[in-house]
C-alpha atoms as a PDB file:
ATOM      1  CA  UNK A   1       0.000   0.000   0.000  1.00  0.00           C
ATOM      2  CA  UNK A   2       2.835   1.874   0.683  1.00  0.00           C
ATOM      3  CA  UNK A   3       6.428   0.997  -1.400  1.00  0.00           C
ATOM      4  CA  UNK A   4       8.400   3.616   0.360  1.00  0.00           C
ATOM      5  CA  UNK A   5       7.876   1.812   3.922  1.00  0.00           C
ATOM      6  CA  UNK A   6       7.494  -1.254   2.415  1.00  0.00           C
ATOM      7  CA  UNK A   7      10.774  -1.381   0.964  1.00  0.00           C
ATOM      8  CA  UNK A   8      12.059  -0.643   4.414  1.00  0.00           C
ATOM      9  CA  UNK A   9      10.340  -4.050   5.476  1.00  0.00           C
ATOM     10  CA  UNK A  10      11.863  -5.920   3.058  1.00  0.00           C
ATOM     11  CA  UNK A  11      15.180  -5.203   4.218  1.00  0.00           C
ATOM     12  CA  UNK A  12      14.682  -6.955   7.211  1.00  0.00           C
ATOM     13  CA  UNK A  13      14.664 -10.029   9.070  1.00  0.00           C
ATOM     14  CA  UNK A  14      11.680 -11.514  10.388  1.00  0.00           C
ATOM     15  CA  UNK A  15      12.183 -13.037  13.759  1.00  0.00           C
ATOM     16  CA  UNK A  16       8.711 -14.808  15.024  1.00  0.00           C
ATOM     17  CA  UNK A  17       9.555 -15.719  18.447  1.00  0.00           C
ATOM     18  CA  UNK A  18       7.816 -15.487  21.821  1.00  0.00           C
ATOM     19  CA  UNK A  19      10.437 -13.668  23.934  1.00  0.00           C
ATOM     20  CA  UNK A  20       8.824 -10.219  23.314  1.00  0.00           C
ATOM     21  CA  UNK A  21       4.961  -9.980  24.105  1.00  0.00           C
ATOM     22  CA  UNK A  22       3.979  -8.237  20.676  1.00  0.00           C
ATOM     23  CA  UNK A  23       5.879  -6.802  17.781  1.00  0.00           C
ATOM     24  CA  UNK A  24       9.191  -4.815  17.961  1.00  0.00           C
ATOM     25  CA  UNK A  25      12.148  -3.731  15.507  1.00  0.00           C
ATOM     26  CA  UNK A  26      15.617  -3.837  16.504  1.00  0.00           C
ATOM     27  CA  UNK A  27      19.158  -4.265  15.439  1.00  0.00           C
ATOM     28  CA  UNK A  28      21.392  -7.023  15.627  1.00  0.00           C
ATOM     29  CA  UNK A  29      24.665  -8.822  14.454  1.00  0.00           C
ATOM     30  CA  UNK A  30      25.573  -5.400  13.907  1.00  0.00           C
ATOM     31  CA  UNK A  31      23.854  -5.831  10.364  1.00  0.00           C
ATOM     32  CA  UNK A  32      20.632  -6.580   9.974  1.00  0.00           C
ATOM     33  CA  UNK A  33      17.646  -5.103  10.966  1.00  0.00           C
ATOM     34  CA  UNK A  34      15.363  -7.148  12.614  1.00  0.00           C
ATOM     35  CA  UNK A  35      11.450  -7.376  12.527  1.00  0.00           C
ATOM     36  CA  UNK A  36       9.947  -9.055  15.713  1.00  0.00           C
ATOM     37  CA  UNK A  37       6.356 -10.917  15.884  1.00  0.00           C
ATOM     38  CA  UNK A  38       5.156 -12.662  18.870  1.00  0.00           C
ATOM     39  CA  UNK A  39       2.479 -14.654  16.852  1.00  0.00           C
ATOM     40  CA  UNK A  40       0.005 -14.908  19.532  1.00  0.00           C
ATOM     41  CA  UNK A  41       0.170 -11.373  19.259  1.00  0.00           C
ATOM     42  CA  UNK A  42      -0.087 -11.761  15.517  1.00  0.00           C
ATOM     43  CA  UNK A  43      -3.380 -14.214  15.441  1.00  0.00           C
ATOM     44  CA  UNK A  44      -5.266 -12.524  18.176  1.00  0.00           C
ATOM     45  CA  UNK A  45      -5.079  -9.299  15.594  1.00  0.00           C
ATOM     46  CA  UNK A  46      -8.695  -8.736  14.070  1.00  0.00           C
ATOM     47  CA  UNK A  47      -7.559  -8.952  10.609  1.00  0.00           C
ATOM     48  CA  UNK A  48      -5.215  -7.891   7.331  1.00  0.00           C
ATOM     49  CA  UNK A  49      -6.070  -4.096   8.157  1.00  0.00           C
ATOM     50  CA  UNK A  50      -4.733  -4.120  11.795  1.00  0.00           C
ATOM     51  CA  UNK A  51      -1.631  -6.203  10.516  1.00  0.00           C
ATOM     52  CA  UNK A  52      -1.223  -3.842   8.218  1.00  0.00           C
ATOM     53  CA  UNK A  53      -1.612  -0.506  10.594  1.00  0.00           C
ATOM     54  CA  UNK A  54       1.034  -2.764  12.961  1.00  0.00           C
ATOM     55  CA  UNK A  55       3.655  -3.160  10.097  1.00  0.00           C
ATOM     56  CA  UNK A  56       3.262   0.972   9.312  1.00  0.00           C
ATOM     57  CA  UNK A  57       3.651   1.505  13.322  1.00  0.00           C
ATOM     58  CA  UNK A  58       6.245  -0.550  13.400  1.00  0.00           C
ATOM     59  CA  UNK A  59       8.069   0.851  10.178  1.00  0.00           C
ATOM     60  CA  UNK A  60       7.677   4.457  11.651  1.00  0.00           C
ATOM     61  CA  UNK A  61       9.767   3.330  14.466  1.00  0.00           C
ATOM     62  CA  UNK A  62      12.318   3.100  12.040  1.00  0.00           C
ATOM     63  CA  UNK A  63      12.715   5.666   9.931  1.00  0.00           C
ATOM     64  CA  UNK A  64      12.295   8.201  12.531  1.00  0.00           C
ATOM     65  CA  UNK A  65      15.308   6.669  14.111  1.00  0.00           C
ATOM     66  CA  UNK A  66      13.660   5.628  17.720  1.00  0.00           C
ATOM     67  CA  UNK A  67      16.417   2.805  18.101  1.00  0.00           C
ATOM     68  CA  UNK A  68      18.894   5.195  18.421  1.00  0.00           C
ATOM     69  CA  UNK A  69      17.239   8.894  19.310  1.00  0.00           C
ATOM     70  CA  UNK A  70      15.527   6.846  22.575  1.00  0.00           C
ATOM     71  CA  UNK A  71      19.146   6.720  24.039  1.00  0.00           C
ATOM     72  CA  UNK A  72      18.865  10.989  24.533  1.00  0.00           C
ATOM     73  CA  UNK A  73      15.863  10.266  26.897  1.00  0.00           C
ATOM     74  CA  UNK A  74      16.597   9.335  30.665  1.00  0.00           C
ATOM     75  CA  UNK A  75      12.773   7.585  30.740  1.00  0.00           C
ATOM     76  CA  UNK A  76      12.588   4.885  28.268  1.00  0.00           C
ATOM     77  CA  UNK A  77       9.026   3.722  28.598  1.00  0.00           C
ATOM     78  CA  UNK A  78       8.215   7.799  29.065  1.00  0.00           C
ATOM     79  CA  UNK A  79      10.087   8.261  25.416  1.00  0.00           C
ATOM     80  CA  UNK A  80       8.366   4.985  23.942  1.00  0.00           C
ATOM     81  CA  UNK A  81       5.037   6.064  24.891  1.00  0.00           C
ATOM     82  CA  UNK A  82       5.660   9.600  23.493  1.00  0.00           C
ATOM     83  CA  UNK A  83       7.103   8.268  20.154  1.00  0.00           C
ATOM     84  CA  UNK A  84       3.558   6.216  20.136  1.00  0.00           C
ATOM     85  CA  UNK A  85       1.927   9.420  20.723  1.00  0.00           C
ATOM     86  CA  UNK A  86       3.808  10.654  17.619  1.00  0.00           C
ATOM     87  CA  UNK A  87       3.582   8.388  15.036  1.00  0.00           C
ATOM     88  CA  UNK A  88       0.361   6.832  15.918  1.00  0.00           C
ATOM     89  CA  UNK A  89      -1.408  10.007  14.619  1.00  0.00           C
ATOM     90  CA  UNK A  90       0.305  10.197  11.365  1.00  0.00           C
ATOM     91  CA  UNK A  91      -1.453   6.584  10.633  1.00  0.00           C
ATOM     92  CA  UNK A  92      -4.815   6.974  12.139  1.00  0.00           C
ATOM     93  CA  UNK A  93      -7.024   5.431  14.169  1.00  0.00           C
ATOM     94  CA  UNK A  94      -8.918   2.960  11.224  1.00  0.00           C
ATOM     95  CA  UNK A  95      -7.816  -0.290  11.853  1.00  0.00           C
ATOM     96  CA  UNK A  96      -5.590   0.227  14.461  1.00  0.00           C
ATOM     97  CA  UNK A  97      -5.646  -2.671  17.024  1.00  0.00           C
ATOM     98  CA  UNK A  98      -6.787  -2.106  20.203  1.00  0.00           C
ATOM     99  CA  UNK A  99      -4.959  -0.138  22.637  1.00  0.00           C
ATOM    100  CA  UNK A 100      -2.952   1.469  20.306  1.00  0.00           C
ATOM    101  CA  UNK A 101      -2.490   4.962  21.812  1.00  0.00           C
ATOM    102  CA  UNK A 102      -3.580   8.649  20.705  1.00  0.00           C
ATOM    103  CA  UNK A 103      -2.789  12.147  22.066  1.00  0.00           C
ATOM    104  CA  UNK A 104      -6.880  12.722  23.052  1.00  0.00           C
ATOM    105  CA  UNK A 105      -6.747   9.406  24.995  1.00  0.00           C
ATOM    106  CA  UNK A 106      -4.868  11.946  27.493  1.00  0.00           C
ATOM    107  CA  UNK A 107      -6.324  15.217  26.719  1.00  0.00           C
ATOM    108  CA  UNK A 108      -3.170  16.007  24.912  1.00  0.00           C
ATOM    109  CA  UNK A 109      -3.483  18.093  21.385  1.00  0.00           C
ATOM    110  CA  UNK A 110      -2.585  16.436  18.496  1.00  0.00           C
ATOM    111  CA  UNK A 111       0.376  17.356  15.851  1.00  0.00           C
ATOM    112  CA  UNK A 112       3.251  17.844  18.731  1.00  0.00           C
ATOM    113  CA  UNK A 113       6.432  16.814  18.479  1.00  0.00           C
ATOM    114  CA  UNK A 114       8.025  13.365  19.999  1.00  0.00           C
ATOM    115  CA  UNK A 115       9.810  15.949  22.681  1.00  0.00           C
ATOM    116  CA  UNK A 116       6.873  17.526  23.433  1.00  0.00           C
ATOM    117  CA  UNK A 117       4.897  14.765  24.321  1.00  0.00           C
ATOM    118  CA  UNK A 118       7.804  12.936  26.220  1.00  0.00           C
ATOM    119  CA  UNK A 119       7.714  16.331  28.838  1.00  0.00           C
ATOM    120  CA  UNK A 120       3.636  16.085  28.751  1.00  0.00           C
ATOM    121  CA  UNK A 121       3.669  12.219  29.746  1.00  0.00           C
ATOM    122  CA  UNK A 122       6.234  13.009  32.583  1.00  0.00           C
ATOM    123  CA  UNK A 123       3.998  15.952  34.248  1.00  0.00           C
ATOM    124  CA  UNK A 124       0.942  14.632  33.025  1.00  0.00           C
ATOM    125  CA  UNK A 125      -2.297  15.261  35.365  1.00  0.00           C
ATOM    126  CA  UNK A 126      -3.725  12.071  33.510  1.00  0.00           C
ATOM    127  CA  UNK A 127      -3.957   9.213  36.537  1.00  0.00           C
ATOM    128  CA  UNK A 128      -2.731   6.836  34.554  1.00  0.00           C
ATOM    129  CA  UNK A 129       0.110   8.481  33.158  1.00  0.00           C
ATOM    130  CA  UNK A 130       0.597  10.005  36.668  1.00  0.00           C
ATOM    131  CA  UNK A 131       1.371   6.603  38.050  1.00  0.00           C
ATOM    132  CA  UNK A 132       3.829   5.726  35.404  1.00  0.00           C
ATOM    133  CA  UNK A 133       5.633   8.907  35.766  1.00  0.00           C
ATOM    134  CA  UNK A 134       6.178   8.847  39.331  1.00  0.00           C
ATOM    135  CA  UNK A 135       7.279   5.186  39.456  1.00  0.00           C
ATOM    136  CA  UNK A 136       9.736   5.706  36.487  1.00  0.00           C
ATOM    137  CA  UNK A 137      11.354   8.934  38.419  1.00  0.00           C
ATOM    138  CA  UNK A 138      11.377   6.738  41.486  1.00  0.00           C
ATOM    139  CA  UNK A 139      12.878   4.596  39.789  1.00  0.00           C
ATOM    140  CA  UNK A 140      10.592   1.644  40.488  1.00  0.00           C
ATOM    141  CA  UNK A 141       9.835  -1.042  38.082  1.00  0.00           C
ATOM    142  CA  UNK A 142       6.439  -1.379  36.388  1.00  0.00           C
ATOM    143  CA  UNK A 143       4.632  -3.615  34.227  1.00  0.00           C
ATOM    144  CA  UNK A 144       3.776  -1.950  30.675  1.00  0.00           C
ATOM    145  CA  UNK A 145       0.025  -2.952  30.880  1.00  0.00           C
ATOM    146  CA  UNK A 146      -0.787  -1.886  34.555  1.00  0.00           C
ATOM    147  CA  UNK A 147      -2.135   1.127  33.959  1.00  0.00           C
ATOM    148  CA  UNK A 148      -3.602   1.208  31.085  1.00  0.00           C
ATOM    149  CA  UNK A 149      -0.383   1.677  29.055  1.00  0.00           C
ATOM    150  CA  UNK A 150      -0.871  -1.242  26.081  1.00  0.00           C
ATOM    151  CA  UNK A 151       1.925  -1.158  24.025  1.00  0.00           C
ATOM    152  CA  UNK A 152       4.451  -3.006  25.756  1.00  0.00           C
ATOM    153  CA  UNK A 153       6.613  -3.379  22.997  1.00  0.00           C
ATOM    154  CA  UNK A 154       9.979  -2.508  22.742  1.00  0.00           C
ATOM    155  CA  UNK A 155      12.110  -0.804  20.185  1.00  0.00           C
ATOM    156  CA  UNK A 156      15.514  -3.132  20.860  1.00  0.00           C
ATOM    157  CA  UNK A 157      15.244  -6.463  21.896  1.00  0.00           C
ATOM    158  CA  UNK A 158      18.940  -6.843  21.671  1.00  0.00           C
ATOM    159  CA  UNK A 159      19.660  -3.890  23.755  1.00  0.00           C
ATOM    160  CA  UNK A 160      21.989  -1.408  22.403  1.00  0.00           C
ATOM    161  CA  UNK A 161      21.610   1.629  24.415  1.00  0.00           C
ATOM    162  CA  UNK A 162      24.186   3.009  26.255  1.00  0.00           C
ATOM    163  CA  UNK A 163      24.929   2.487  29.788  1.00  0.00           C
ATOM    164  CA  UNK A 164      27.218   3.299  32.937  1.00  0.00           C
ATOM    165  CA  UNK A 165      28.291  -0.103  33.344  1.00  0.00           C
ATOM    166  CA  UNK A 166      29.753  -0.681  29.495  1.00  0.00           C
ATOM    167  CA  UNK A 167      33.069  -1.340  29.073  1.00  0.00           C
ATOM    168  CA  UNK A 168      35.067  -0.049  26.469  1.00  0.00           C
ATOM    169  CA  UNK A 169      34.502  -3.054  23.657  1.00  0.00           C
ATOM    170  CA  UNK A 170      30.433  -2.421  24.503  1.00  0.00           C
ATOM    171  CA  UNK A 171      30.352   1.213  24.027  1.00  0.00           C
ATOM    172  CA  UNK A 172      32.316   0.798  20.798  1.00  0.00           C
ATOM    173  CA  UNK A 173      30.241  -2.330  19.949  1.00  0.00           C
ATOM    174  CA  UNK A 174      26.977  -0.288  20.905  1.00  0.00           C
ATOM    175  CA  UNK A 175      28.189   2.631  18.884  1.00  0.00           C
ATOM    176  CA  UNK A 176      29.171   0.950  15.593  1.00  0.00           C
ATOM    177  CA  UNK A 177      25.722  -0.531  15.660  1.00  0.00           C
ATOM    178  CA  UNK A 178      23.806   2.923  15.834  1.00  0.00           C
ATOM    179  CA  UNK A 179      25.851   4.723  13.290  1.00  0.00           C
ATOM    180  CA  UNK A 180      25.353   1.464  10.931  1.00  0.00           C
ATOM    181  CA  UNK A 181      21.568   1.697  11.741  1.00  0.00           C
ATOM    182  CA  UNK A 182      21.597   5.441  10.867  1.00  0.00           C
ATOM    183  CA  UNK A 183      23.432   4.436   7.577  1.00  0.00           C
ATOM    184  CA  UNK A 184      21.573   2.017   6.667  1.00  0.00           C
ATOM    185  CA  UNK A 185      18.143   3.970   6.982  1.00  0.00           C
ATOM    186  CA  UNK A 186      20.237   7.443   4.840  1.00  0.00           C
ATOM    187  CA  UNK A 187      21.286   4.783   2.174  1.00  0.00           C
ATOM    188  CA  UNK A 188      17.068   3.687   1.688  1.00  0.00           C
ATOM    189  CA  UNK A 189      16.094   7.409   1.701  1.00  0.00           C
ATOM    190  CA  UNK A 190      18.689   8.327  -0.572  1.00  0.00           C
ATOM    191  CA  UNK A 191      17.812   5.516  -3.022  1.00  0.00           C
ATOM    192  CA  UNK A 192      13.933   6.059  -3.110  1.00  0.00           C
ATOM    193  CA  UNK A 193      13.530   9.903  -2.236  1.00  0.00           C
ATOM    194  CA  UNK A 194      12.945  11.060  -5.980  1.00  0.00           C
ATOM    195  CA  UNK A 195      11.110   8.011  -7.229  1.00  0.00           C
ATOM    196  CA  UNK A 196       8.821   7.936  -4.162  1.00  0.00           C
ATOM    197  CA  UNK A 197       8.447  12.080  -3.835  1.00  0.00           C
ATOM    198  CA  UNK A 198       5.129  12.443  -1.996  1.00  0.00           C
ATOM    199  CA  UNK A 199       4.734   9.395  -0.428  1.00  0.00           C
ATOM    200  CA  UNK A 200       6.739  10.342   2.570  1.00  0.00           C
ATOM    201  CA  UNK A 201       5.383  12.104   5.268  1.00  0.00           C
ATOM    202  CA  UNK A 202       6.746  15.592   5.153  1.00  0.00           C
ATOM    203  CA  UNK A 203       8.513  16.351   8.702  1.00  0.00           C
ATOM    204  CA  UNK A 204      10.580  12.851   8.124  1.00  0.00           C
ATOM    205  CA  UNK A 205      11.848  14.430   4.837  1.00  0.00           C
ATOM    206  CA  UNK A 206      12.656  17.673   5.807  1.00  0.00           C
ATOM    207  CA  UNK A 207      14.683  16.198   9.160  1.00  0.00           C
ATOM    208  CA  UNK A 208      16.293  13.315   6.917  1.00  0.00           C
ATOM    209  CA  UNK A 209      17.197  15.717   4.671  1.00  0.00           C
ATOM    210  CA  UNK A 210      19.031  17.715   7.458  1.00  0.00           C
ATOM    211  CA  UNK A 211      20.475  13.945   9.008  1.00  0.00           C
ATOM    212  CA  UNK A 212      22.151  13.033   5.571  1.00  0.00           C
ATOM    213  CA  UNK A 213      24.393  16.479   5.028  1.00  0.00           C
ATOM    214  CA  UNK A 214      27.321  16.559   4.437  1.00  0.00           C
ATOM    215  CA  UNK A 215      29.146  18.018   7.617  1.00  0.00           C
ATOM    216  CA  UNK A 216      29.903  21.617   7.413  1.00  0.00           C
ATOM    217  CA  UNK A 217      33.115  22.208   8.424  1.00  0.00           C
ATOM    218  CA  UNK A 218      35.620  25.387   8.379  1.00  0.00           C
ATOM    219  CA  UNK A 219      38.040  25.148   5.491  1.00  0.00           C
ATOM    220  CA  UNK A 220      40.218  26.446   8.749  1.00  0.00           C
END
């Protein structure tokens, strides 16, 4: 329906395996992008529509670079419900499965950025999101669907965000693997952007096209 984002799908693995509870993307071997499907998950979906609005969601997590922007955020769930927030809008709410979430389900307005909503979900007068908040800067440990949070999928399975406790080889493995992501997702843009001119949304554009510049530097 869509051969921009589809052509992003075929350049992945698919991975159907229970170890995440519904459908993620992720990075691993340090070369392949990965597509994960719990298929539980996948048969308790209604039908071809809602597989299909999953796929986009999923796809979206891609291209605006959530495996490697969530790393900037101290709140992971926080950032992965406000990327939701974000890109959930640009598909719509026919077909999507249930629970998928939407600014209004929080009073929020719609057409904010991923940074935006991030701040609104952390000092959010929403009960729900309330809880969440104050157990995530307590640093307490919650489970995804508690309060009425549904997606509790992640964007990395394999885990390469950075942490205190890497040691050298891990942030230099961790590092090659995000700048080969970001690579890999310039070198599909680059291919498809004048063949496929109008079919992609037009924020991801204009930031891509401000990613994939050369660097500007002083002929000093």
């Amino acid at each position: 329906r869509n051969a921009y984002f589809a052509y992003f799908l075929l350049g992945t693995k698919k991975l159907i395996t229970d170890s995440i509870p519904t459908a993620a993307v992720g990075f691993r071997n340090l070369n392949q992008i990965v597509l994960y499907i719990n298929p539980q998950f996948w048969e308790n979906l209604k039908n071809d529509d809602e597989r299909s609005w999953t796929f986009h969601h999923e796809v979206l997590h891609l291209v605006y670079g959530h495996l490697y922007t969530q790393a900037n955020y101290q709140f992971k769930h926080a950032f992965n419900i406000a990327a939701d927030l974000y890109i959930n809008q640009q598909i719509g709410k026919q077909n999507a499965p249930e629970g998928a979430l939407f600014p209004d389900m929080y009073g929020f307005p719609e057409g904010l950025s991923t940074d935006q909503y991030y701040d609104l979900v952390l000092n959010s007068k929403n009960e729900n999101l309330k809880k969440i908040a104050e157990k995530l800067k307590n640093g307490e440990k919650f489970e995804m669907c508690e309060d009425g949070y549904m997606t509790n999928h992640h964007f990395n399975p394999e885990d390469y965000e950075f942490s205190d406790r890497d040691s050298e080889a891990e942030r230099a493995y961790k590092e090659t693997a995000q700048e080969m992501l970001k690579n890999h997702l310039k070198r599909i843009y680059k291919e498809n952007e004048d063949k496929l001119r109008g079919l992609v949304p037009g924020d991801f554009a204009a930031s891509f096209d401000e990613q994939i510049k050369p660097p500007q530097i002083s002929w000093r």
